[in-house]
N, C-alpha and C. Protein backbone atom coordinates (compact mmCIF):
# COMPACT_ATOMS: atom_id res chain seq x y z
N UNK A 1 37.81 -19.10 -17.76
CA UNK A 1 37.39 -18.01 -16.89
C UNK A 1 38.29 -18.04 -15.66
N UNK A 2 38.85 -16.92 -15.59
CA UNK A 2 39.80 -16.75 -14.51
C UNK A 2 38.68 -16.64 -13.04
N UNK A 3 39.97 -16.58 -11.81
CA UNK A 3 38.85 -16.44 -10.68
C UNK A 3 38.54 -14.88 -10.49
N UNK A 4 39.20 -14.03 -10.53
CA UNK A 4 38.30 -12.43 -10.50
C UNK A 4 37.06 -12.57 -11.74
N UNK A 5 37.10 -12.94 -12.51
CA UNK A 5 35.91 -13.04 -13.22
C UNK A 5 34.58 -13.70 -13.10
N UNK A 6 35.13 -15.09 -11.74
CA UNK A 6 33.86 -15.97 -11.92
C UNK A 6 33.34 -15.02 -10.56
N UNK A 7 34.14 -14.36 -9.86
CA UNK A 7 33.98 -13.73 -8.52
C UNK A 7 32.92 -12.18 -8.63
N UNK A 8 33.30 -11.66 -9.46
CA UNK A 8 32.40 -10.65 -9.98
C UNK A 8 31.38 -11.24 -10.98
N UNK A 9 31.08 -12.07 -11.27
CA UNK A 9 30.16 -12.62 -11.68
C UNK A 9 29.04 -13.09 -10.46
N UNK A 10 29.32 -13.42 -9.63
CA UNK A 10 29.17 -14.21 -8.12
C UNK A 10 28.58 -12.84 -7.78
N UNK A 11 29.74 -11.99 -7.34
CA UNK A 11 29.02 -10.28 -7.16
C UNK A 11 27.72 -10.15 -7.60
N UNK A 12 27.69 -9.75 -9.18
CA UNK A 12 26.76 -9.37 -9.52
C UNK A 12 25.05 -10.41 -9.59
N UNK A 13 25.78 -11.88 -9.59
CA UNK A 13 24.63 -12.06 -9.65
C UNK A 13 23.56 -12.04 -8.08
N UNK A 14 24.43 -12.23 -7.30
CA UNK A 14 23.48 -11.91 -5.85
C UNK A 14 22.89 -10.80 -5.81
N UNK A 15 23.67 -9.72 -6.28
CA UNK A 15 23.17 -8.07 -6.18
C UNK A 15 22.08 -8.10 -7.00
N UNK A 16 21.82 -9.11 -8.05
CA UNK A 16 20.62 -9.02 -9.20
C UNK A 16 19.42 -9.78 -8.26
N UNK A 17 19.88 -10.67 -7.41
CA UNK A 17 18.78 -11.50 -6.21
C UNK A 17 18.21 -10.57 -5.33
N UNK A 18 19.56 -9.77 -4.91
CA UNK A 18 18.19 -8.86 -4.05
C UNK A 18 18.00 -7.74 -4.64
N UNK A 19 18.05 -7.39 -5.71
CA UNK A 19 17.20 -6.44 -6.18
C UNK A 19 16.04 -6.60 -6.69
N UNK A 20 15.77 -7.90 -7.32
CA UNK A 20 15.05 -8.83 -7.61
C UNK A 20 13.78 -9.22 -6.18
N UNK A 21 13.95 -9.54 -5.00
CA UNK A 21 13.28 -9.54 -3.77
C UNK A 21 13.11 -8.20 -2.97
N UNK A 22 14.41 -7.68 -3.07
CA UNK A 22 13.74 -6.14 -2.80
C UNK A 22 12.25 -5.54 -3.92
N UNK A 23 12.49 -5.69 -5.00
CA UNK A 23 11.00 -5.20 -5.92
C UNK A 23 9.72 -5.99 -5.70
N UNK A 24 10.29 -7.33 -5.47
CA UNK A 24 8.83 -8.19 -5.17
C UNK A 24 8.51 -7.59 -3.62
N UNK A 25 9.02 -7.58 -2.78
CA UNK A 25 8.46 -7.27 -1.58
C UNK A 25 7.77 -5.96 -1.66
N UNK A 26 8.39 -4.56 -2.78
CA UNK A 26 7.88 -3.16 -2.73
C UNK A 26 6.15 -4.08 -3.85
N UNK A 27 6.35 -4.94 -4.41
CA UNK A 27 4.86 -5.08 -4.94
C UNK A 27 4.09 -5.46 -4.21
N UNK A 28 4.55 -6.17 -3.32
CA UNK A 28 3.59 -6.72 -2.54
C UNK A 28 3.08 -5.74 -1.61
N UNK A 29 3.88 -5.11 -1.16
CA UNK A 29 3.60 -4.04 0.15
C UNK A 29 2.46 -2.89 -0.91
N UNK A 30 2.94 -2.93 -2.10
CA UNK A 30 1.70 -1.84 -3.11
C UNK A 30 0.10 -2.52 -3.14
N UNK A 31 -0.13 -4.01 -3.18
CA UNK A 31 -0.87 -4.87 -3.36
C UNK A 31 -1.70 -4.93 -2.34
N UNK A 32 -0.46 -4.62 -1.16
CA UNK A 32 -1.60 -4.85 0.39
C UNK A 32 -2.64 -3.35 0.25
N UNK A 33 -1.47 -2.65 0.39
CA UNK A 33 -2.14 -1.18 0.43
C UNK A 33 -3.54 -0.86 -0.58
N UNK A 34 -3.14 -1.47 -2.01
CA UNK A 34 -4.06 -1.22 -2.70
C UNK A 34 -5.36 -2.01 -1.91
N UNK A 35 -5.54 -2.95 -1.88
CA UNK A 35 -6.48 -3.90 -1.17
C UNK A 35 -7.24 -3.08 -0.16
N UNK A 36 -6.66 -2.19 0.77
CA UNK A 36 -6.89 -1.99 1.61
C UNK A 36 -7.81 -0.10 1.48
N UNK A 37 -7.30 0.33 0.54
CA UNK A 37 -8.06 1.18 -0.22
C UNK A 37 -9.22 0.86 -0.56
N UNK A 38 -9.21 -0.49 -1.17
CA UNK A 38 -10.77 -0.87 -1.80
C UNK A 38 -11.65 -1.16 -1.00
N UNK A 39 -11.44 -1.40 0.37
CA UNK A 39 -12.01 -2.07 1.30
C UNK A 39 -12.41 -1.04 2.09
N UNK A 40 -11.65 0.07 2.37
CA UNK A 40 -11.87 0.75 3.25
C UNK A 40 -13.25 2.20 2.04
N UNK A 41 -13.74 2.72 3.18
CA UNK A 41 -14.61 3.60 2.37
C UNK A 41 -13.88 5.22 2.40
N UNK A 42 -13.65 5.90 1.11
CA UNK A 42 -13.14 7.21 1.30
C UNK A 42 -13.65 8.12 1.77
N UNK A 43 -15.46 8.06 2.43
CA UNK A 43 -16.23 9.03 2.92
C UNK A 43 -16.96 8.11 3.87
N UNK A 44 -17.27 8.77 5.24
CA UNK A 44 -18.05 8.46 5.79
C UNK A 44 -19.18 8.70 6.65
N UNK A 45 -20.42 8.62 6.02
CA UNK A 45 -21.55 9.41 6.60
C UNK A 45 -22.12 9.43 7.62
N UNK A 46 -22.20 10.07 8.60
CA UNK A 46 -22.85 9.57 9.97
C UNK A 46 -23.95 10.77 10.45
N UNK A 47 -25.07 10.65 11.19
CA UNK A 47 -26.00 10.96 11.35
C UNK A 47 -25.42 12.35 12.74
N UNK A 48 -26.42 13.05 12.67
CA UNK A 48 -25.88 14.03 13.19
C UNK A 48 -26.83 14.36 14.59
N UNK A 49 -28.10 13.30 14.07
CA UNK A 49 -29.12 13.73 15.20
C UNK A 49 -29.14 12.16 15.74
N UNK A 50 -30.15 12.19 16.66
CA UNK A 50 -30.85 11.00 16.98
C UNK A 50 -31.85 10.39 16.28
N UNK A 51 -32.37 11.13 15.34
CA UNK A 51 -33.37 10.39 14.74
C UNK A 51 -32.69 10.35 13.45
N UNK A 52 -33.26 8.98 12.79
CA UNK A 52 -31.84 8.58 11.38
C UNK A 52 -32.68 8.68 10.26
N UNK A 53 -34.08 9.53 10.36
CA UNK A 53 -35.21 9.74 9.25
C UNK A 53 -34.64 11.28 8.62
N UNK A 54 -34.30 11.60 9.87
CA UNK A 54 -34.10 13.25 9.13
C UNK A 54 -33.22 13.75 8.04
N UNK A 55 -32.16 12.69 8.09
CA UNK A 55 -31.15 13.18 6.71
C UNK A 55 -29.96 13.93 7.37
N UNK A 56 -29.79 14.74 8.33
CA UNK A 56 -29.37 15.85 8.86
C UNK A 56 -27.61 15.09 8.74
N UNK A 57 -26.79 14.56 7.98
CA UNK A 57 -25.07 14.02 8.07
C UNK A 57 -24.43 14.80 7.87
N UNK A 58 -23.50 14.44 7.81
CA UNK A 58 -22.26 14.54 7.83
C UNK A 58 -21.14 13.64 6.90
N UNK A 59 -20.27 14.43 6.40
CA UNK A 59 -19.27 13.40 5.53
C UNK A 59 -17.90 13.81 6.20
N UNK A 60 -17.54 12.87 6.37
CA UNK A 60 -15.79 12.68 7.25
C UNK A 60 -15.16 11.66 6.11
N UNK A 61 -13.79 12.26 5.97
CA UNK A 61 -12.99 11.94 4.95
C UNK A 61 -12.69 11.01 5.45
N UNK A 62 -11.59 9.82 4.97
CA UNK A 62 -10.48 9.08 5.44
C UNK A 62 -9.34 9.76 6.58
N UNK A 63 -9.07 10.21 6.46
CA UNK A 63 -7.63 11.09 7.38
C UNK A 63 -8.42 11.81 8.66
N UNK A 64 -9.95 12.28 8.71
CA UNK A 64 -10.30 12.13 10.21
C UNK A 64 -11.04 13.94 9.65
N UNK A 65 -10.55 14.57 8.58
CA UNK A 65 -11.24 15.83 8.54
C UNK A 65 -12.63 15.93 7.60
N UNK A 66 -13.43 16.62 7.60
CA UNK A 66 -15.11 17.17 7.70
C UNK A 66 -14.71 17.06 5.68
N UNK A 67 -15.13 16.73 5.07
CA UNK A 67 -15.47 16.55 3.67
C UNK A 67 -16.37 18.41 3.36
């Protein structure tokens, strides 16, 4: 094996390392997010009066607008 060959070999295999850690980091960053979906609630009901017998809510989305 000549040296341009072991050299582009060298090339490619680093470029295969971080493409390789670039994808694990995009899973992980999918993993957090997902987590954080499950945890969080997609509706949220809150009372509209003072008294919490009456029923009278409300549903508010995630993003801050009226369901």
């Amino acid at each position: 094996m000549d040296t341009s060959t072991a050299a582009q070999l060298g090339v490619l295999g680093f470029a295969a390392i971080m493409i390789l850690a670039w994808l694990a980091s995009k899973a992980a960053e999918v993993s957090y997010e997902a987590e954080q979906l499950v945890r969080e609630p997609l509706l949220t009901r809150y009372d509209t009066e003072d008294d919490p017998d009456d029923h009278d809510t409300k549903v508010m989305r995630r993003d801050g607008h009226m369901a």
